[in-house]
Protein backbone atom coordinates (compact mmCIF):
# COMPACT_ATOMS: atom_id res chain seq x y z
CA UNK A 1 12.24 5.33 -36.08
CA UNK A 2 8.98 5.93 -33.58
CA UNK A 3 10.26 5.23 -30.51
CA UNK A 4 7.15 2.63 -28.20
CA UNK A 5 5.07 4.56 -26.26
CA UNK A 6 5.31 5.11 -22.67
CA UNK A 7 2.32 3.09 -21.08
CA UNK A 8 3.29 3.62 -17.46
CA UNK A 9 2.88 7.20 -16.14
CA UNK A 10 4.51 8.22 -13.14
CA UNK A 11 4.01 12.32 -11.71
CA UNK A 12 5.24 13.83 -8.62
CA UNK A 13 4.71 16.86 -7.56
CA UNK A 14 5.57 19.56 -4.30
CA UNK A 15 2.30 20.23 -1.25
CA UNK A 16 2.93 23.74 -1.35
CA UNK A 17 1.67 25.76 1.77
CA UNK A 18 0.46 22.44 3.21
CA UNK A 19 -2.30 22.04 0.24
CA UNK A 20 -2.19 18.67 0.29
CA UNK A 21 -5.60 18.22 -1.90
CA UNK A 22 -4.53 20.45 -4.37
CA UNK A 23 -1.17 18.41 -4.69
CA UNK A 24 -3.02 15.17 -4.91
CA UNK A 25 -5.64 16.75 -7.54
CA UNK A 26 -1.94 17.96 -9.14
CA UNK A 27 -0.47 14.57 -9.65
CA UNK A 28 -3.31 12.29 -10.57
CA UNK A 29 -4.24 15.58 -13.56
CA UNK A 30 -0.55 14.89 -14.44
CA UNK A 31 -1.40 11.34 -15.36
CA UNK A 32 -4.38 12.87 -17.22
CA UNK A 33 -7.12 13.29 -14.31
CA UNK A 34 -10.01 11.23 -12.59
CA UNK A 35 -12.37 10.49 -15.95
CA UNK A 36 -8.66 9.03 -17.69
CA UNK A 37 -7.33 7.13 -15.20
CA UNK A 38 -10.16 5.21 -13.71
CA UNK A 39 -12.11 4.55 -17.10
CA UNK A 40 -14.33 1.75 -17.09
CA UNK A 41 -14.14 1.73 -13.07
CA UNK A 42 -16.66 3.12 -11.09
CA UNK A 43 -16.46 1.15 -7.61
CA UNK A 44 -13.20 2.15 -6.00
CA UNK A 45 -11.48 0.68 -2.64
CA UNK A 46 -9.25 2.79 -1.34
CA UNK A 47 -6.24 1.68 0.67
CA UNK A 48 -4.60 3.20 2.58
CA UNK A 49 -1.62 2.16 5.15
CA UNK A 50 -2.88 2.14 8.67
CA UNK A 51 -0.55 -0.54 10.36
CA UNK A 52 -0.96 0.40 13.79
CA UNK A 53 -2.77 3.72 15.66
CA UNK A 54 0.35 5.84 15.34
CA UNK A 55 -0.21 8.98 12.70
CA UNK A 56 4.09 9.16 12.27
CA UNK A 57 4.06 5.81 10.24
CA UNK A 58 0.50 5.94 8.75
CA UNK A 59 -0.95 7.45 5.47
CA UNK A 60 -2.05 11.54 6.48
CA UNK A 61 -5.90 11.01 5.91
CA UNK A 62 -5.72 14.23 4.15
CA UNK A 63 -4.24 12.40 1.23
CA UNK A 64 -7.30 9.73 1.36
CA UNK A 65 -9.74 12.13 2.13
CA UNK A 66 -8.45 14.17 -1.63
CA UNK A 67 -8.23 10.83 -3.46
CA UNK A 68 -11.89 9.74 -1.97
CA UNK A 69 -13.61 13.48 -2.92
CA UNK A 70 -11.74 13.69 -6.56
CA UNK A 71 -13.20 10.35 -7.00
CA UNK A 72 -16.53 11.20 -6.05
CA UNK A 73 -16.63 14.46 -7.46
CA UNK A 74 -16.24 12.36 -10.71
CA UNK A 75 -19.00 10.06 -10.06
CA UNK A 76 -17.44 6.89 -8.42
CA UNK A 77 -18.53 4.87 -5.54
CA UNK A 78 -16.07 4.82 -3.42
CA UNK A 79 -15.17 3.02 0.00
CA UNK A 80 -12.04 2.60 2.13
CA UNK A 81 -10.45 -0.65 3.52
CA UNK A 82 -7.89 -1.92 5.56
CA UNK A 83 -6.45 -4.31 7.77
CA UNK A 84 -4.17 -2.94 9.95
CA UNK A 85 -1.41 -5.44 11.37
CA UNK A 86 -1.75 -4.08 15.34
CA UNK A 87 -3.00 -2.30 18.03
CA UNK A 88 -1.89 -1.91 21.95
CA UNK A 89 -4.08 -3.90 24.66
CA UNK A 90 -5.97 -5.72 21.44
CA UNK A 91 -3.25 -7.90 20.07
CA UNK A 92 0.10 -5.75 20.98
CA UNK A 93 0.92 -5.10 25.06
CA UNK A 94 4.18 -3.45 25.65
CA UNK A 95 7.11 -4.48 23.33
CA UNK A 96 5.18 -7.73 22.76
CA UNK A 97 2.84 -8.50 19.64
CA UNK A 98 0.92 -11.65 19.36
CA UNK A 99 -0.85 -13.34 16.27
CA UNK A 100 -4.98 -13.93 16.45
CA UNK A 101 -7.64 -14.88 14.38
CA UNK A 102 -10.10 -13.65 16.74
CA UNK A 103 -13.47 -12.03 15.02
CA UNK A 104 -13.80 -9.91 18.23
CA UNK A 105 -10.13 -8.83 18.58
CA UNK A 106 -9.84 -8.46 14.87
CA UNK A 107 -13.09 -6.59 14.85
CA UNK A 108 -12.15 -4.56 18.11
CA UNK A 109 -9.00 -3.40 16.54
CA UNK A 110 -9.71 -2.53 13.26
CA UNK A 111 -12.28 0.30 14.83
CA UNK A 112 -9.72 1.47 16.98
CA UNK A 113 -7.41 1.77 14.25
CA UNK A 114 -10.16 3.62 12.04
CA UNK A 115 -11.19 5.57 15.27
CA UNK A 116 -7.56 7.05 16.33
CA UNK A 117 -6.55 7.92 12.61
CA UNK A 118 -9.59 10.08 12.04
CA UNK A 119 -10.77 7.55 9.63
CA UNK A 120 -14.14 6.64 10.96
CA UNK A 121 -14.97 10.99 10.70
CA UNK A 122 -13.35 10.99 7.65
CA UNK A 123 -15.79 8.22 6.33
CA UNK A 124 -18.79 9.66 8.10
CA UNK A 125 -18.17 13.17 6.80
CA UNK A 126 -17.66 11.99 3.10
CA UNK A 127 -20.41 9.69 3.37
CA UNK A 128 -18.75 6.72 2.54
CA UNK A 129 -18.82 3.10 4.10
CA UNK A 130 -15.54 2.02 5.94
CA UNK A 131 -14.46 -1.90 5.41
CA UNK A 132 -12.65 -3.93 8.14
CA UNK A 133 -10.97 -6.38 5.68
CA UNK A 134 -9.88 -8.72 8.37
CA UNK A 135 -13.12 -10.27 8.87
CA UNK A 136 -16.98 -10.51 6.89
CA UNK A 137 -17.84 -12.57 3.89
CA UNK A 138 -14.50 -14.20 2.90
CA UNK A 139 -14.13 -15.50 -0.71
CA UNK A 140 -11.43 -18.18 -2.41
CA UNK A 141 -10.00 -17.05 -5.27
CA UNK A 142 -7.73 -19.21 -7.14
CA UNK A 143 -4.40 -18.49 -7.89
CA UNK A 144 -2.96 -20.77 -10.83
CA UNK A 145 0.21 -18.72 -10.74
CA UNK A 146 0.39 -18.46 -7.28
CA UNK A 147 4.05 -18.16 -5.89
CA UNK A 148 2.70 -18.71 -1.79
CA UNK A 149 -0.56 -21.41 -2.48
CA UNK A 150 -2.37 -22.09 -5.25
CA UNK A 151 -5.55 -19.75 -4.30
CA UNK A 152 -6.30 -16.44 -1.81
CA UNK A 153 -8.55 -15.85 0.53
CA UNK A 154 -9.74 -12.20 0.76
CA UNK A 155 -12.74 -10.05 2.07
CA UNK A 156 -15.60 -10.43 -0.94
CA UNK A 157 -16.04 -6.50 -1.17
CA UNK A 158 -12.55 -7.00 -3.04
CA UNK A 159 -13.66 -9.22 -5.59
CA UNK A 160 -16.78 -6.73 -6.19
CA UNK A 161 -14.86 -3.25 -6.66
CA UNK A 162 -13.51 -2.12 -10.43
CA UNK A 163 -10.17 -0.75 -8.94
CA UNK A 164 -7.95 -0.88 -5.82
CA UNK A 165 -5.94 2.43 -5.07
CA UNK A 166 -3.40 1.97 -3.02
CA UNK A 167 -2.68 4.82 -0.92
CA UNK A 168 0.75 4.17 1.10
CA UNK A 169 2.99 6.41 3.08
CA UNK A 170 7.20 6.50 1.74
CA UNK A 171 8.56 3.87 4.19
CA UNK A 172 11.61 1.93 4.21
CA UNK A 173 10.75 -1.47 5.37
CA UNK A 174 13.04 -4.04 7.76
CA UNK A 175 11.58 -7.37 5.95
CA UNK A 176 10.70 -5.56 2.02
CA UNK A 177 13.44 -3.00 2.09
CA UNK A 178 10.85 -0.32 0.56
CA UNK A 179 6.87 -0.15 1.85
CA UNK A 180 4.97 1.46 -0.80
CA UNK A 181 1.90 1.02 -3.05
CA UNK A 182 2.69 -2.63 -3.67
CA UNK A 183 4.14 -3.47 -0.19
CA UNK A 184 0.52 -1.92 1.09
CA UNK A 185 -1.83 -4.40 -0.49
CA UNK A 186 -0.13 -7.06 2.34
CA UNK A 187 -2.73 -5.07 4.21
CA UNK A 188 -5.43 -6.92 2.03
CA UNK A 189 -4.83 -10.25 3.62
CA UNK A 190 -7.42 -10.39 6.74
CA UNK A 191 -6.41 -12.13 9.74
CA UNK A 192 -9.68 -14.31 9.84
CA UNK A 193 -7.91 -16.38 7.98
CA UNK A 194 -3.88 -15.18 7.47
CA UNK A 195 -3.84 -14.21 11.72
CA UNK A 196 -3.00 -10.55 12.33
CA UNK A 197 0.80 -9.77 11.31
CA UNK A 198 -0.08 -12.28 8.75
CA UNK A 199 1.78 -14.55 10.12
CA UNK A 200 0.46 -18.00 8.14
CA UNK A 201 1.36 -15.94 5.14
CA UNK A 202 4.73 -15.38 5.78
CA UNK A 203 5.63 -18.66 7.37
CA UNK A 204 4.38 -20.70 4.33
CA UNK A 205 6.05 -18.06 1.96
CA UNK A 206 9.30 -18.51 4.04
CA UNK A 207 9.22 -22.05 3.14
CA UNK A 208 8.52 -21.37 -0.85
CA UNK A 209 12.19 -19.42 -0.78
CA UNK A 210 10.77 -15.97 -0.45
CA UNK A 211 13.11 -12.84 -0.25
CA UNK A 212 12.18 -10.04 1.21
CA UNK A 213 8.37 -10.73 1.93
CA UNK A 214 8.16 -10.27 -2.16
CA UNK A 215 6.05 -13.31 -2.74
CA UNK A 216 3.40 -12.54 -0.66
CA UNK A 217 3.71 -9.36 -1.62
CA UNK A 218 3.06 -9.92 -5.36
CA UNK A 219 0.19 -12.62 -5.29
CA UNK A 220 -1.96 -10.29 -3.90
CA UNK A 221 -1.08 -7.69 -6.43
CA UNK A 222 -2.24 -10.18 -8.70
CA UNK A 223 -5.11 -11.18 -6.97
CA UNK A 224 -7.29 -7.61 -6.93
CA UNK A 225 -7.68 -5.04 -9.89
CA UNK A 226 -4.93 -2.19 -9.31
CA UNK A 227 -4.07 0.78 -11.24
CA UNK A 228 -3.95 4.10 -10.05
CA UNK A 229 -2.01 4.39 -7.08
CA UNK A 230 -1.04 8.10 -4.74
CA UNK A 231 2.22 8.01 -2.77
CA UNK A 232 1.79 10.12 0.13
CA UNK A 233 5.62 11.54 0.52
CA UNK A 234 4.07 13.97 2.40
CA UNK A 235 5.88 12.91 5.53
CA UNK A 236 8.21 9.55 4.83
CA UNK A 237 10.70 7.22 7.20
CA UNK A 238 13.91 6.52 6.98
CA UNK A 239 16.37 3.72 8.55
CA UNK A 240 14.13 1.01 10.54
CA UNK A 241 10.75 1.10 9.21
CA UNK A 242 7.92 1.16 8.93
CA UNK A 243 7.07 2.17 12.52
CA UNK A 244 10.51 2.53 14.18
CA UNK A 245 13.06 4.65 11.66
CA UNK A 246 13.58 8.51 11.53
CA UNK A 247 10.59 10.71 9.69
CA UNK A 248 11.62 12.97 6.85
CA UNK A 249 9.88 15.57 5.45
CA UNK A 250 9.38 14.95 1.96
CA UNK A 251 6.37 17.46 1.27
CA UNK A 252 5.28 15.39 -2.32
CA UNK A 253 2.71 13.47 -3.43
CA UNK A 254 3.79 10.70 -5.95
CA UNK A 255 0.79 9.30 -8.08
CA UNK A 256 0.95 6.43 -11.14
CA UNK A 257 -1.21 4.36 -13.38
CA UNK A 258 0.52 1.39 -12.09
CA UNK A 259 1.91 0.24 -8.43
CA UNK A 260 4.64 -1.18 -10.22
CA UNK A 261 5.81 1.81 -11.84
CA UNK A 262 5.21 4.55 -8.96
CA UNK A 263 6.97 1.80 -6.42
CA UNK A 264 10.25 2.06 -8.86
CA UNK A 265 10.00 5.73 -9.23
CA UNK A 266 9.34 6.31 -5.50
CA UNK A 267 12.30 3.61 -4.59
CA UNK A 268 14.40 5.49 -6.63
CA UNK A 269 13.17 9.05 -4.99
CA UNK A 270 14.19 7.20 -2.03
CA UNK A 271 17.70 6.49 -3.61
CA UNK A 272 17.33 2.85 -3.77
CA UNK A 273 18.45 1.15 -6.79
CA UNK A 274 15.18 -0.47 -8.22
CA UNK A 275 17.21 -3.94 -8.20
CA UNK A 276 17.61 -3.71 -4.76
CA UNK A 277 13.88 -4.11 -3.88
CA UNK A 278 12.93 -8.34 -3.57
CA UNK A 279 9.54 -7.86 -5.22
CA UNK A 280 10.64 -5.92 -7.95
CA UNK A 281 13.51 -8.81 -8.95
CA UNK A 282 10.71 -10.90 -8.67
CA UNK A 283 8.22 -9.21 -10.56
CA UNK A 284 10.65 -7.94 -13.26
CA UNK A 285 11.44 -11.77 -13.37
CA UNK A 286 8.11 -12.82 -13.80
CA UNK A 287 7.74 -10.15 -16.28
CA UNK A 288 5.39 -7.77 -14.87
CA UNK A 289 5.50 -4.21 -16.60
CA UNK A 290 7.15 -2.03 -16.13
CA UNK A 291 10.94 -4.12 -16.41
CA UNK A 292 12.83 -0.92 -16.45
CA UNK A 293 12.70 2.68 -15.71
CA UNK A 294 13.39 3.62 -19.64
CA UNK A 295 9.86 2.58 -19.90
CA UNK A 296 8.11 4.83 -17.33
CA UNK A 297 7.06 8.34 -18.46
CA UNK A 298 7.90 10.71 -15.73
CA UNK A 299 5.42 14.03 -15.61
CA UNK A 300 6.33 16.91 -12.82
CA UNK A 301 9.00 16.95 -11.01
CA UNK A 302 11.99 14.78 -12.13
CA UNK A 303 13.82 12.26 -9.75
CA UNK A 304 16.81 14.08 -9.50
CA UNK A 305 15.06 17.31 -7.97
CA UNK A 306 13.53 15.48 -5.21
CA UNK A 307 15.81 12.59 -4.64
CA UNK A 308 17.10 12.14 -0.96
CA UNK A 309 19.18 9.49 0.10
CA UNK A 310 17.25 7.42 2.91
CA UNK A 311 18.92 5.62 5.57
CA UNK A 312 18.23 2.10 4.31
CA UNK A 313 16.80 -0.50 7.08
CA UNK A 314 18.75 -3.43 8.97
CA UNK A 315 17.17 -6.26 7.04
CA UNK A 316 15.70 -9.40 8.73
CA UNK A 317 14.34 -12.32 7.80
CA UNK A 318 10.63 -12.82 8.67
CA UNK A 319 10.52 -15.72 11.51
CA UNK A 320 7.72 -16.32 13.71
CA UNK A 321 9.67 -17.52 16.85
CA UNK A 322 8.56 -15.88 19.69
CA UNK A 323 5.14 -14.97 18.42
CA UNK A 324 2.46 -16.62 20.94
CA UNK A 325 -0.83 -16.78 20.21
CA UNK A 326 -4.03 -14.70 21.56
C-alpha cells in the first residue's frame, strides 16, 4: 500500500568555512528552491529575531541578508520587519525593563535596534524598505478562533504581504521552553497597542489558562500567511534564554515549508521532546499540521547527526508584577 505523502519538508544542513549564504541557498534548494517554495507569493516580510541590541541572542544578519537576496534574485519584493521587545536608556535602564506604548520611544528604539544589528545597512545596501512593526497604520483583524481575544491588531504592511518568513535564532526560552520560527512571530505584535514586552498580551493570555506563552504564540501564527521559514543554528543558546543562557556553536542552518514542522525538527535538534514544547501541545491539539514527526520529510542532514543536548531553561510563569510603566 502507497504510503501518504510527506507535505511538510524539513532540511538542515552544515555553514562550512563560515559560508553562511551558500548554507542558506543549501537548505531552502533542499526543500526544492526559491520559485517552489514561495509560489504564488511575491511580497515577502522577513522576520527576523532582534529582541534587544545584543548580536549573541539575535538572528546573524548574514542569514537575512541570504534569505532577502535569494528572494530577490528570484523576483520577489521583499522587506524586513520587526518589533524588538527592548533597548537600554529607551525602555530598559540597568537590570530594570519597563512597558510603553510610546510612538516616540517605540519609534526611537526600533531604529536603534535596526541601527546596532547592521540592519538599517543591510536594508540600505539591498535596497529594501525596513518596517518598525510597533507603530504606523494599525489594522483589526478578527480572530473567530482566537484563543487570547476574539480579533488582532497588527501593523497593515502584514495584512498586504503574500508570505511571512520567519527568520529566528535556536534559543531555549524561560516562558516557551524553545524560541524558534513560531515563538518569533510574538515579535509581530507592536507595542502601539500590545506595550513593548507585550505585556497586555500576556496578561490577558495568563488569564485564558495559557502555558508556556503558547496561546499568544499561536494566534498570531494564525493571524499572518507563513510558510517558509530559515533557522539560523548558526550560533544557538542554551540554559536561560533567550538573552541570558550559554551560546553554542551549532554551525547549521535549518529551513522548512512550515514553522510548525522546522520548530519540531529544530526542538528535537535541540533534544527536546516535541511534547515538551506548550505551543506545540496546543497546536497538535487544535490540530495544526504537522501532529507528529512521522509526517515530516527530513532532507540533509538527519537529527541524529546534529543533535546536541541543550541545557533546558528554569521555567517561569509570565507575571507582570514589578513592571512600571514609561
Amino acid at each position: 500500500q502507497n504510503k501518504t505523502p510527506k507535505s511538510d519538508i524539513v532540511s538542515f544542513v552544515r555553514v562550512k568555512n563560515d559560508q553562511v549564504f551558500n548554507a542558506v541557498k543549501e537548505a531552502i534548494d533542499l526543500l526544492g528552491g526559491i520559485p517552489e517554495v514561495t509560489s504564488g507569493q511575491n511580497r515577502i516580510l522577513l522576520k527576523p529575531n532582534l529582541v534587544a541590541p545584543d548580536r549573541n541572542f539575535t538572528t546573524n544578519p548574514e542569514v537575512v541578508r541570504a534569505v532577502a537576496k535569494l528572494m530577490k534574485d528570484a523576483g520577489k519584493q521583499v522587506m524586513i520587519g520587526e518589533g524588538s521587545a527592548a533597548a537600554e536608556s529607551f525602555n530598559s535602564f540597568g537590570d530594570e525593563q519597563f512597558i510603553t506604548k510610546k510612538k516616540d520611544i517605540l519609534d526611537g528604539m526600533q531604529q536603534y535596534v535596526f541601527d546596532t544589528l547592521g540592519y538599517t545597512e543591510m536594508a540600505k545596501a539591498l535596497n529594501i524598505p525596513l518596517i518598525n512593526l510597533h507603530t504606523g497604520e494599525i489594522v483589526e483583524l478578527p480572530l473567530n478562533d482566537g484563543l487570547v481575544a476574539k480579533s488582532v491588531k497588527i501593523h497593515k504592511k502584514l495584512t498586504e504581504v503574500d508570505l511571512v518568513c520567519s527568520i529566528p535564532m535556536m534559543k531555549t526560552h524561560v516562558l516557551a521552553t524553545v524560541t524558534l520560527a513560531m515563538k518569533n512571530l510574538i515579535g509581530l505584535y507592536p507595542g502601539i497597542e500590545y506595550y513593548a514586552l507585550r505585556s497586555w498580551l500576556h496578561d490577558k493570555a495568563l488569564e485564558k489558562g495559557s502555558e508556556g506563552v503558547a496561546y499568544e504564540i499561536i494566534d498570531i501564527n494564525r493571524s499572518v500567511r507563513t510558510g517558509l521559514s530559515v533557522i539560523d543554528a548558526t550560533l544557538a543558546m542554551e540554559g536561560n534564554g533567550p538573552t541570558a543562557g550559554n551560546l553554542v556553536d551549532m554551525g547549521l542552518i535549518i529551513a522548512g515549508t512550515s514553522p510548525l514542522a522546522a520548530d519540531m525538527v529544530g526542538a528535537s535538534i535541540m533534544g527536546f521532546d516535541p511534547d515538551e514544547i506548550p505551543t506545540f501541545r496546543v497546536a497538535h491539539k487544535l490540530k495544526m499540521s504537522p501532529l507528529t514527526m512521522s509526517e515530516i520529510e527530513i532532507r540533509g542532514l538527519s537529527i541524529n547527526q546534529t543533535k546536541r543536548q541543550f541545557l533546558k531553561p528554569d521555567i517561569v510563569t509570565w507575571t507582570n508584577a514589578g513592571y512600571k510603566e514609561i
